[in-house]
PDB file of N, CA and C in Angstrom:
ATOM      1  N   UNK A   1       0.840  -1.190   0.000  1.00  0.00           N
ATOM      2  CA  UNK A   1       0.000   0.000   0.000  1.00  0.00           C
ATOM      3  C   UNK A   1       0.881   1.248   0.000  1.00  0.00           C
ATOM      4  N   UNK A   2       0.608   2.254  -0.650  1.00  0.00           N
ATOM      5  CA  UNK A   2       1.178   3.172  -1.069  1.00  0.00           C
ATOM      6  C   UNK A   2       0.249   4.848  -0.918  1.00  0.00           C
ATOM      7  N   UNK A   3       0.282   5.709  -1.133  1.00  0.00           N
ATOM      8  CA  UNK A   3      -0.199   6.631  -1.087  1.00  0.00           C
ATOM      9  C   UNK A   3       0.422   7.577  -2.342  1.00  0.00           C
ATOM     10  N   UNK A   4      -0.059   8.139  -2.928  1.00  0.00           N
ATOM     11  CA  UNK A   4       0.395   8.833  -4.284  1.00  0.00           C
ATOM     12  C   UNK A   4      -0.328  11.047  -3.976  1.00  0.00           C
ATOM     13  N   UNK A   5       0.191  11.868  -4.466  1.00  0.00           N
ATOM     14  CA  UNK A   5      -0.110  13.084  -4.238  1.00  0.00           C
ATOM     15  C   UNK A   5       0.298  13.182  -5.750  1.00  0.00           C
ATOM     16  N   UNK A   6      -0.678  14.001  -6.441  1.00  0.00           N
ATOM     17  CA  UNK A   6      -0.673  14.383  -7.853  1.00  0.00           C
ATOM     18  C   UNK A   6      -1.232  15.692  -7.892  1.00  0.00           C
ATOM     19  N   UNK A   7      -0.770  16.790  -8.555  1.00  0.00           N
ATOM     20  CA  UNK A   7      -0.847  17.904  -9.009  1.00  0.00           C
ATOM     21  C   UNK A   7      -1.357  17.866 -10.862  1.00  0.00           C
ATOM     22  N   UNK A   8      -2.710  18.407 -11.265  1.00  0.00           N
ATOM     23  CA  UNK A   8      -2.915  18.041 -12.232  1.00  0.00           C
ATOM     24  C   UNK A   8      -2.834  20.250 -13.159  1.00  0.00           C
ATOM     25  N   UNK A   9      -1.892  20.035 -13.885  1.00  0.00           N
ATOM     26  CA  UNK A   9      -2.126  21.634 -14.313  1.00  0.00           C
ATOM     27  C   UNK A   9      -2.108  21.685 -15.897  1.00  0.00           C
ATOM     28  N   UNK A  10      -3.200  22.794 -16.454  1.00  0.00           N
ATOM     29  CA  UNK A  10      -3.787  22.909 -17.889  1.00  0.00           C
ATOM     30  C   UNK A  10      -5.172  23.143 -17.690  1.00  0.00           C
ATOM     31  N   UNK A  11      -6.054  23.162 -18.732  1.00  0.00           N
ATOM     32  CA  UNK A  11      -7.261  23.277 -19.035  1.00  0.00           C
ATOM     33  C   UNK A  11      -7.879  21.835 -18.158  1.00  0.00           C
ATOM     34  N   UNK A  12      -7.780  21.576 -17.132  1.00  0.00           N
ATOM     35  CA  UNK A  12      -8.294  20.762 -15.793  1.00  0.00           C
ATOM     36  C   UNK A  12      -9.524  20.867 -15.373  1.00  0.00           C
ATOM     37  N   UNK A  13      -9.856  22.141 -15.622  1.00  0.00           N
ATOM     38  CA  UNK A  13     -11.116  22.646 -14.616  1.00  0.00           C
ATOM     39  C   UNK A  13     -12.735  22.700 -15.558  1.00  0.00           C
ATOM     40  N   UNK A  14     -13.703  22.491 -14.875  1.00  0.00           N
ATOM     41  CA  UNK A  14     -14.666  22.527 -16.392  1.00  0.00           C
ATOM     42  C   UNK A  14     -14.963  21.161 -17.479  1.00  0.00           C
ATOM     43  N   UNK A  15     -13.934  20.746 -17.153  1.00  0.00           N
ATOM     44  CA  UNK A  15     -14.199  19.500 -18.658  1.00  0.00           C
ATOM     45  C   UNK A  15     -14.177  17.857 -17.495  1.00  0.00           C
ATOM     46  N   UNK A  16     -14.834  18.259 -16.607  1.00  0.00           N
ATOM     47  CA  UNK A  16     -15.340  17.020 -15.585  1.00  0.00           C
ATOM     48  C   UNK A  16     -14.159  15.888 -15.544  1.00  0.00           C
ATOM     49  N   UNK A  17     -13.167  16.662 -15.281  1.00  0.00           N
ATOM     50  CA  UNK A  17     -11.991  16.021 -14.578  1.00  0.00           C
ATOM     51  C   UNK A  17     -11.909  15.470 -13.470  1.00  0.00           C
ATOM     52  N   UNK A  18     -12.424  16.229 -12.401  1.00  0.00           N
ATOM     53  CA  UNK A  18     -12.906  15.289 -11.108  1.00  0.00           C
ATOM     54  C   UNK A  18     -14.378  14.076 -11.051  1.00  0.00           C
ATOM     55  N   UNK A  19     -14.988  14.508 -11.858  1.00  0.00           N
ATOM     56  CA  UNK A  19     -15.912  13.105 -11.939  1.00  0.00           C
ATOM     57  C   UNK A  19     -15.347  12.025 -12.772  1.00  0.00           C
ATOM     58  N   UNK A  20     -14.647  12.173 -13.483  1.00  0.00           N
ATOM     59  CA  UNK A  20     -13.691  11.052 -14.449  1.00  0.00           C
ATOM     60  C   UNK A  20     -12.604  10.424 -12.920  1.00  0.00           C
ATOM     61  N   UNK A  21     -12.027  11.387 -12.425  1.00  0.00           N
ATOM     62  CA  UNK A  21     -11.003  10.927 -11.957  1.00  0.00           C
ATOM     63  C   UNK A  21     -11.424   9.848 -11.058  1.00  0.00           C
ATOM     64  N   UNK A  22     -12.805  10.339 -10.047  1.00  0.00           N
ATOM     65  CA  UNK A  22     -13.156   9.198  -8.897  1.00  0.00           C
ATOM     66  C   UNK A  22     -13.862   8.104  -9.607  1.00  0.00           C
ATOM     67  N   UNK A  23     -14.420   8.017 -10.851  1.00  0.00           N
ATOM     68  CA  UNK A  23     -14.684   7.079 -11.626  1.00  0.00           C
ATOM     69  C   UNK A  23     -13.832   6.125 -11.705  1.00  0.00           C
ATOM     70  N   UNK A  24     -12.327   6.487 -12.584  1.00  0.00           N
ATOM     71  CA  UNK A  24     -11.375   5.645 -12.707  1.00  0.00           C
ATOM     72  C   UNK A  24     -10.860   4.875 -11.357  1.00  0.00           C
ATOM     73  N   UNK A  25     -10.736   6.133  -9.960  1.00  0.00           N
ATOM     74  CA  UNK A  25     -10.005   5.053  -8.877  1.00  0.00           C
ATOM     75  C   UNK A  25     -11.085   4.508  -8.500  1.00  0.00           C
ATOM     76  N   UNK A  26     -12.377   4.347  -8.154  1.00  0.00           N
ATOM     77  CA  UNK A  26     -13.394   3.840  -7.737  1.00  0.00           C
ATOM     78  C   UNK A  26     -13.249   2.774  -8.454  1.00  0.00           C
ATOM     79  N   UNK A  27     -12.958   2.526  -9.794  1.00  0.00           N
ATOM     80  CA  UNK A  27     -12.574   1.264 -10.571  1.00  0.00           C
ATOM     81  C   UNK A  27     -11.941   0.379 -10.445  1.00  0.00           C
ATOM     82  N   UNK A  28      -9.958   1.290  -9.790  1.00  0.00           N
ATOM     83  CA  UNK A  28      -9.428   0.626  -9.640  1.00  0.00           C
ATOM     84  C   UNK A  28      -9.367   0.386  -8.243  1.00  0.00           C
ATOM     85  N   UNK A  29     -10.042   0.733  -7.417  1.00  0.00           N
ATOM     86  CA  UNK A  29     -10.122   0.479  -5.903  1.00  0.00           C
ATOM     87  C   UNK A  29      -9.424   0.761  -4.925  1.00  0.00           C
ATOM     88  N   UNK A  30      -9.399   2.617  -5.300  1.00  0.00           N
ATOM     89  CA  UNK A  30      -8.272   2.844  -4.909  1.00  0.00           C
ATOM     90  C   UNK A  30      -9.576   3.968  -3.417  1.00  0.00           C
ATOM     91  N   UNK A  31      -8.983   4.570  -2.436  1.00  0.00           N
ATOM     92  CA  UNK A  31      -9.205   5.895  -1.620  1.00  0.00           C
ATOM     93  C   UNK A  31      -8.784   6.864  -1.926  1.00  0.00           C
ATOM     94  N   UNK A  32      -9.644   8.231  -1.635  1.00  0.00           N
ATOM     95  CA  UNK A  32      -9.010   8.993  -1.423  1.00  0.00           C
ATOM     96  C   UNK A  32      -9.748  10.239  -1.806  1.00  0.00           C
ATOM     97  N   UNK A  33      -9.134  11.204  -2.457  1.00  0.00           N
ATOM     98  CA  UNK A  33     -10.315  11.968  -3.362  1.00  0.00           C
ATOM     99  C   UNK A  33      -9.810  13.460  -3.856  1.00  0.00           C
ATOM    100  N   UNK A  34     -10.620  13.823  -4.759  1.00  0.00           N
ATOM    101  CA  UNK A  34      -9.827  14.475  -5.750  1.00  0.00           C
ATOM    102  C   UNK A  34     -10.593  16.087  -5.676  1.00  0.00           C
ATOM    103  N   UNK A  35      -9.945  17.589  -6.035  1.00  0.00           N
ATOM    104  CA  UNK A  35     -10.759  18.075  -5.635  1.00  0.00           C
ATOM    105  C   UNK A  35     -10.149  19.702  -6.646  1.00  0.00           C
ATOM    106  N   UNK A  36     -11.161  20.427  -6.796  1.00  0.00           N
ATOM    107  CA  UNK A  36     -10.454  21.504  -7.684  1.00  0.00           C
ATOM    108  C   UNK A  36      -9.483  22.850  -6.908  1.00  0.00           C
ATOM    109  N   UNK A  37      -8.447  23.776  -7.225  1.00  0.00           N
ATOM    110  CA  UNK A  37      -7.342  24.089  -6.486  1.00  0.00           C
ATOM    111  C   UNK A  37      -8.039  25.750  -7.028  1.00  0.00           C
ATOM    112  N   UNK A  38      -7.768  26.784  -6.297  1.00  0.00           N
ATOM    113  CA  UNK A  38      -8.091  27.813  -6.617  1.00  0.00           C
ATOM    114  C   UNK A  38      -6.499  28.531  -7.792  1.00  0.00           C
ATOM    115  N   UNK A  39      -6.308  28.054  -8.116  1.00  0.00           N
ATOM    116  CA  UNK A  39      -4.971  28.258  -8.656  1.00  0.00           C
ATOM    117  C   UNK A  39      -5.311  27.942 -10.554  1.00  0.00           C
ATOM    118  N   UNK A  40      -6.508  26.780 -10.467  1.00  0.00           N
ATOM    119  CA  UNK A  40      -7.397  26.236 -11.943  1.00  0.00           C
ATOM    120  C   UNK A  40      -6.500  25.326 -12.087  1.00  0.00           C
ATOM    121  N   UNK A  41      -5.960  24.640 -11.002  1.00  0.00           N
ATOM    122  CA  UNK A  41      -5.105  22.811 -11.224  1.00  0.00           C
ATOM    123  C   UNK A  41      -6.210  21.999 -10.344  1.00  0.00           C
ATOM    124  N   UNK A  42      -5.948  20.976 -10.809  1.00  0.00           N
ATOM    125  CA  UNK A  42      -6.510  19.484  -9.960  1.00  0.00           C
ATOM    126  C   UNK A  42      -5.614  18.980  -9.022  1.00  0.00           C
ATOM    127  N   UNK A  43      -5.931  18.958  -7.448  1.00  0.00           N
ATOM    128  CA  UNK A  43      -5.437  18.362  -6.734  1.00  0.00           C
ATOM    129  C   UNK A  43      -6.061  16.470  -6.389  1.00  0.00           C
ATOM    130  N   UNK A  44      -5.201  15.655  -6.649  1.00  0.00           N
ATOM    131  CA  UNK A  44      -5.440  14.447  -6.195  1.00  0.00           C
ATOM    132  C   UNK A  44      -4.706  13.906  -5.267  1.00  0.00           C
ATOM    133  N   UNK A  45      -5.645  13.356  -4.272  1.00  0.00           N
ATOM    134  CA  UNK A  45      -4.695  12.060  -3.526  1.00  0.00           C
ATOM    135  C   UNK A  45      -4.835  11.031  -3.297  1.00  0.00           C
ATOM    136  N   UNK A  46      -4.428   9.845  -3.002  1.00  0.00           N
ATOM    137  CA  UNK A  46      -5.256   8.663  -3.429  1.00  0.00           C
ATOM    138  C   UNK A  46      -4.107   7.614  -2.683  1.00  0.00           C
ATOM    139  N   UNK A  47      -4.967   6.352  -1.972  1.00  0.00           N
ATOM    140  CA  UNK A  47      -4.023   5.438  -1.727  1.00  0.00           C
ATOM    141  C   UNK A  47      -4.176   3.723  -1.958  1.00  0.00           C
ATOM    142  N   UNK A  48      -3.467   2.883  -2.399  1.00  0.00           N
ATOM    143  CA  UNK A  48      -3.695   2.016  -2.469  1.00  0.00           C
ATOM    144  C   UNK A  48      -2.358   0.859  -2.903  1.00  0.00           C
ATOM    145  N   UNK A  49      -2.889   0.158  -3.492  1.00  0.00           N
ATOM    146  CA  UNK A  49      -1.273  -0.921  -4.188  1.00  0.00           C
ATOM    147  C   UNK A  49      -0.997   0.039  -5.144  1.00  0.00           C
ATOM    148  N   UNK A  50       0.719  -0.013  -5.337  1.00  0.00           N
ATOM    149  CA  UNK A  50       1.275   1.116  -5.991  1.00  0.00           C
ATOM    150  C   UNK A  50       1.242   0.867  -7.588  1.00  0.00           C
ATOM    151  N   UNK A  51       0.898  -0.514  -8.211  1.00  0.00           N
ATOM    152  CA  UNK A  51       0.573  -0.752  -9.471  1.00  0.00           C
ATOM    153  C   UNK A  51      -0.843  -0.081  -9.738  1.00  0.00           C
ATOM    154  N   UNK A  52      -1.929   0.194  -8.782  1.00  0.00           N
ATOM    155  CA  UNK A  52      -3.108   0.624  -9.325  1.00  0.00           C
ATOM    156  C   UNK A  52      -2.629   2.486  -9.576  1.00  0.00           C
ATOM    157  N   UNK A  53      -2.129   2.620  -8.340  1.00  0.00           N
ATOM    158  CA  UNK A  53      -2.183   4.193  -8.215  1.00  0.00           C
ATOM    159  C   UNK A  53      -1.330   4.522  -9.164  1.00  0.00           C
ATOM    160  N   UNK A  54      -0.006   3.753 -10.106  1.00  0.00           N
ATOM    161  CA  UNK A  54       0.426   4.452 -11.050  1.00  0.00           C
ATOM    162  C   UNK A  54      -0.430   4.215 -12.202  1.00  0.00           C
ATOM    163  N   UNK A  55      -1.437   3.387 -12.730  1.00  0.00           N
ATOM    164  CA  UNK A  55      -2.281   3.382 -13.294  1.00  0.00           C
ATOM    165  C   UNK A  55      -3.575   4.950 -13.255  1.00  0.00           C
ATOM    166  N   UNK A  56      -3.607   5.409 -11.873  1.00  0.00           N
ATOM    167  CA  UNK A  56      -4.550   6.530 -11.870  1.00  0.00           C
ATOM    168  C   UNK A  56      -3.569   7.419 -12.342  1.00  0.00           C
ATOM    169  N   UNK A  57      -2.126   7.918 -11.909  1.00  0.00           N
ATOM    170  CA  UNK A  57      -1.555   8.618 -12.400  1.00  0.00           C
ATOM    171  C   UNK A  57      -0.861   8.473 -13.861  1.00  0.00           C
ATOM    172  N   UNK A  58      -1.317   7.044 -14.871  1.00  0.00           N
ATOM    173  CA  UNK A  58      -1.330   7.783 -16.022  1.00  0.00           C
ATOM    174  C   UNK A  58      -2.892   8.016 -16.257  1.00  0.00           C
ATOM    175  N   UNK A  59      -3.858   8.317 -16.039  1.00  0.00           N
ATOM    176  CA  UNK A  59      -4.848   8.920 -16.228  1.00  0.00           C
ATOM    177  C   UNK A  59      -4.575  10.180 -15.912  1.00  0.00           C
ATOM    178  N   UNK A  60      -4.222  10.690 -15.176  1.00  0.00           N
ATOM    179  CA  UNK A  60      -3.947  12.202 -14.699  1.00  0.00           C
ATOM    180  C   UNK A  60      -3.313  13.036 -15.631  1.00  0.00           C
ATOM    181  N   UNK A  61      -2.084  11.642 -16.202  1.00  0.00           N
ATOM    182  CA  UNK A  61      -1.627  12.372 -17.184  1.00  0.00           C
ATOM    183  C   UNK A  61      -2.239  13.075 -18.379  1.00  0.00           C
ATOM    184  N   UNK A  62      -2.926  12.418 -18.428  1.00  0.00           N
ATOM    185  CA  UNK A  62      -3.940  12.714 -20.246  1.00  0.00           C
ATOM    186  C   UNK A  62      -5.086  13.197 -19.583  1.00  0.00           C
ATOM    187  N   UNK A  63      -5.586  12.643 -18.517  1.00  0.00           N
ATOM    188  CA  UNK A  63      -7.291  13.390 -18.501  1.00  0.00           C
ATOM    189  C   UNK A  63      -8.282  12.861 -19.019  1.00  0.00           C
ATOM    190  N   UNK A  64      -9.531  13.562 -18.732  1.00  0.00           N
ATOM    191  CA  UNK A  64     -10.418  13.027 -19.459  1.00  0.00           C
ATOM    192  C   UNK A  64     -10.634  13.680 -20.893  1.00  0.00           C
ATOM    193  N   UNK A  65     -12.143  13.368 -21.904  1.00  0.00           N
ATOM    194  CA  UNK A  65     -11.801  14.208 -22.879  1.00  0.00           C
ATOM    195  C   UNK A  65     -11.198  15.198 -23.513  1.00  0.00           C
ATOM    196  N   UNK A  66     -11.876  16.052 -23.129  1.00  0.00           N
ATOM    197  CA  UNK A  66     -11.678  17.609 -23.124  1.00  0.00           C
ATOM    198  C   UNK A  66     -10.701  18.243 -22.427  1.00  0.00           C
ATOM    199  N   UNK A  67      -9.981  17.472 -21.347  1.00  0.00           N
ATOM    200  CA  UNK A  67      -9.148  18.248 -20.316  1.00  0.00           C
ATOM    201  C   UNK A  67      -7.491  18.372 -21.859  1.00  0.00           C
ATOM    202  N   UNK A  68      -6.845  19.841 -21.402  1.00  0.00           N
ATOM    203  CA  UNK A  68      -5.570  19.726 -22.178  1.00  0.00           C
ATOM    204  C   UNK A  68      -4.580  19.809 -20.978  1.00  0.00           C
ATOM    205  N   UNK A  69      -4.059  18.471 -20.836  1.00  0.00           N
ATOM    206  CA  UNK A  69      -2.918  18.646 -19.279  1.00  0.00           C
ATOM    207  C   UNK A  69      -1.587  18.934 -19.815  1.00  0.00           C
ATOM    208  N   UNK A  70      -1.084  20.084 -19.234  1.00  0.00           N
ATOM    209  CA  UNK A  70       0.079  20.387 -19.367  1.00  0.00           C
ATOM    210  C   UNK A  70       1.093  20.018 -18.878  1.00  0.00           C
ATOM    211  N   UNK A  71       0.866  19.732 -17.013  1.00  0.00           N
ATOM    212  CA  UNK A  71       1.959  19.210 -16.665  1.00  0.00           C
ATOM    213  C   UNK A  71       1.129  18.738 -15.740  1.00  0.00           C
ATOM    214  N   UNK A  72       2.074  17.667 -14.948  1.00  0.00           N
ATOM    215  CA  UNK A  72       1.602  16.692 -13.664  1.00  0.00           C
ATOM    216  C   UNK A  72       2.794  16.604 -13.061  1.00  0.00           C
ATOM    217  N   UNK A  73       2.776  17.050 -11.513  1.00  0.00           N
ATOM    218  CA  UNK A  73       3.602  17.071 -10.873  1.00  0.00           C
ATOM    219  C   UNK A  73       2.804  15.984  -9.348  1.00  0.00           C
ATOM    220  N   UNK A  74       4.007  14.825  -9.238  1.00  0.00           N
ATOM    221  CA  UNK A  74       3.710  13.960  -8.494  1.00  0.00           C
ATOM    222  C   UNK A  74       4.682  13.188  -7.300  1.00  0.00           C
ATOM    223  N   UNK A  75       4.306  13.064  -5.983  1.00  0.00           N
ATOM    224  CA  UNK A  75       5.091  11.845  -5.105  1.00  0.00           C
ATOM    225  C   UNK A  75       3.862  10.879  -4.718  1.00  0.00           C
ATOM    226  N   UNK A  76       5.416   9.810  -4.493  1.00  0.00           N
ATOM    227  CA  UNK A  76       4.534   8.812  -3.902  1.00  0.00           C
ATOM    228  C   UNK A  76       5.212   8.511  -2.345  1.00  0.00           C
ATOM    229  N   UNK A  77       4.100   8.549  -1.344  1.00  0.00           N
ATOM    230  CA  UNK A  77       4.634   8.457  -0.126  1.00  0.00           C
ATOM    231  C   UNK A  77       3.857   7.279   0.897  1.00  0.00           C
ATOM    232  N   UNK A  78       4.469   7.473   2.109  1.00  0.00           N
ATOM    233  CA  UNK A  78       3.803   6.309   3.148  1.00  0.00           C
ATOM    234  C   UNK A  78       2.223   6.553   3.573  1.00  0.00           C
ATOM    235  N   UNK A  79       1.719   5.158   3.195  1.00  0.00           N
ATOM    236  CA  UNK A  79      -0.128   5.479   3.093  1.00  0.00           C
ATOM    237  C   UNK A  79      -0.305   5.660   4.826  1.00  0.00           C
ATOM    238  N   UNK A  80      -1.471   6.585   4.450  1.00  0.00           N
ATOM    239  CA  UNK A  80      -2.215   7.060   5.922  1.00  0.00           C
ATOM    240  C   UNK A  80      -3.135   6.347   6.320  1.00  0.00           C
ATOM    241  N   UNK A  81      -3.856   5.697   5.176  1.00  0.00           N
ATOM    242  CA  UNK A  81      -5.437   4.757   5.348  1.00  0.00           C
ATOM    243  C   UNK A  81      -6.429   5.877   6.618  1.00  0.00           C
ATOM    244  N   UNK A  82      -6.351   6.931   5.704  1.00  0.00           N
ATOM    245  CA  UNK A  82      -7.531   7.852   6.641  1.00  0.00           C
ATOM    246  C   UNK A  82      -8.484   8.081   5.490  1.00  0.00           C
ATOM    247  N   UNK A  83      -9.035   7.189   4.533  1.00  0.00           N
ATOM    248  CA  UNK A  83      -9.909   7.539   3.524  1.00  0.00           C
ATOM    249  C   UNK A  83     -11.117   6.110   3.655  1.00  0.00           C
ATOM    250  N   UNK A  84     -12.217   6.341   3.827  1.00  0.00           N
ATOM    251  CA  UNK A  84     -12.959   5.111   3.395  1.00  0.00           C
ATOM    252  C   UNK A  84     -13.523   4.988   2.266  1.00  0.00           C
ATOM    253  N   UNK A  85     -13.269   5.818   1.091  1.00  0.00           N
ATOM    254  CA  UNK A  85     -13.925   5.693  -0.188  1.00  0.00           C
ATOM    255  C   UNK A  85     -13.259   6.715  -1.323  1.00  0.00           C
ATOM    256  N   UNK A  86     -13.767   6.701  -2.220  1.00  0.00           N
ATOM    257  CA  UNK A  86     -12.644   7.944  -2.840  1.00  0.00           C
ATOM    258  C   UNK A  86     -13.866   8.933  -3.415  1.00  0.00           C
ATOM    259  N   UNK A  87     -13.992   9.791  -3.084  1.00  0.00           N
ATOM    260  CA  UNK A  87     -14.876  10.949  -3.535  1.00  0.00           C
ATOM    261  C   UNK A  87     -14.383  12.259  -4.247  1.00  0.00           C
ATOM    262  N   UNK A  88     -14.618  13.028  -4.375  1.00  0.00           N
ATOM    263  CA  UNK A  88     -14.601  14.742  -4.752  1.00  0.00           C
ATOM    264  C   UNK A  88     -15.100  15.869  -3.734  1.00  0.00           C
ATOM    265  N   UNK A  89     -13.803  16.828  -3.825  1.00  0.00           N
ATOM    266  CA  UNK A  89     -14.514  17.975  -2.605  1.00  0.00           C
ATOM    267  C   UNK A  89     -14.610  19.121  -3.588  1.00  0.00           C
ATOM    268  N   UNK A  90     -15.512  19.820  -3.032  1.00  0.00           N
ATOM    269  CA  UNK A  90     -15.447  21.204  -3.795  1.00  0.00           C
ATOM    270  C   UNK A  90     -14.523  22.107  -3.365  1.00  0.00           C
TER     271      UNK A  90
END
């Protein structure tokens, strides 16, 4: 188990990047949750086996449709397991 912190920056905001994102880890069964940054980046955090969570972080990379990601800035660190589900905050 692993814990991952992802910084998502570009055209992020608007093109339902955070409902894609808890889609995908909800898929892969991951915690945690993803949420928009007053800055117009995507903040994610998420924890789980470190093969799924680099799987969410190549999603981050590309996005969903419409999103144009410019850059992704990411660590991976020691999991907290303070999440029981993976959601979206406003």
């Amino acid at each position: 188990m692993k814990r991952i912190i992802i910084n998502v920056f570009g055209l992020v905001q608007g093109v339902f990047f955070r409902y894609t994102t808890r889609k995908v880890a909800r898929k892969l069964g991951l915690t945690g949750y993803v949420k928009n940054m007053p800055d117009g980046s995507v903040y994610i955090e998420a924890e789980g086996p470190e093969d799924k969570l680099k799987e969410l972080l190549q999603f981050a990379k590309k996005g969903p449709k419409h999103a144009q990601v410019e850059k992704t800035d990411y660590e991976f660190k020691d999991p907290q397991k303070q999440f029981a589900n993976f959601d979206y905050t406003f």
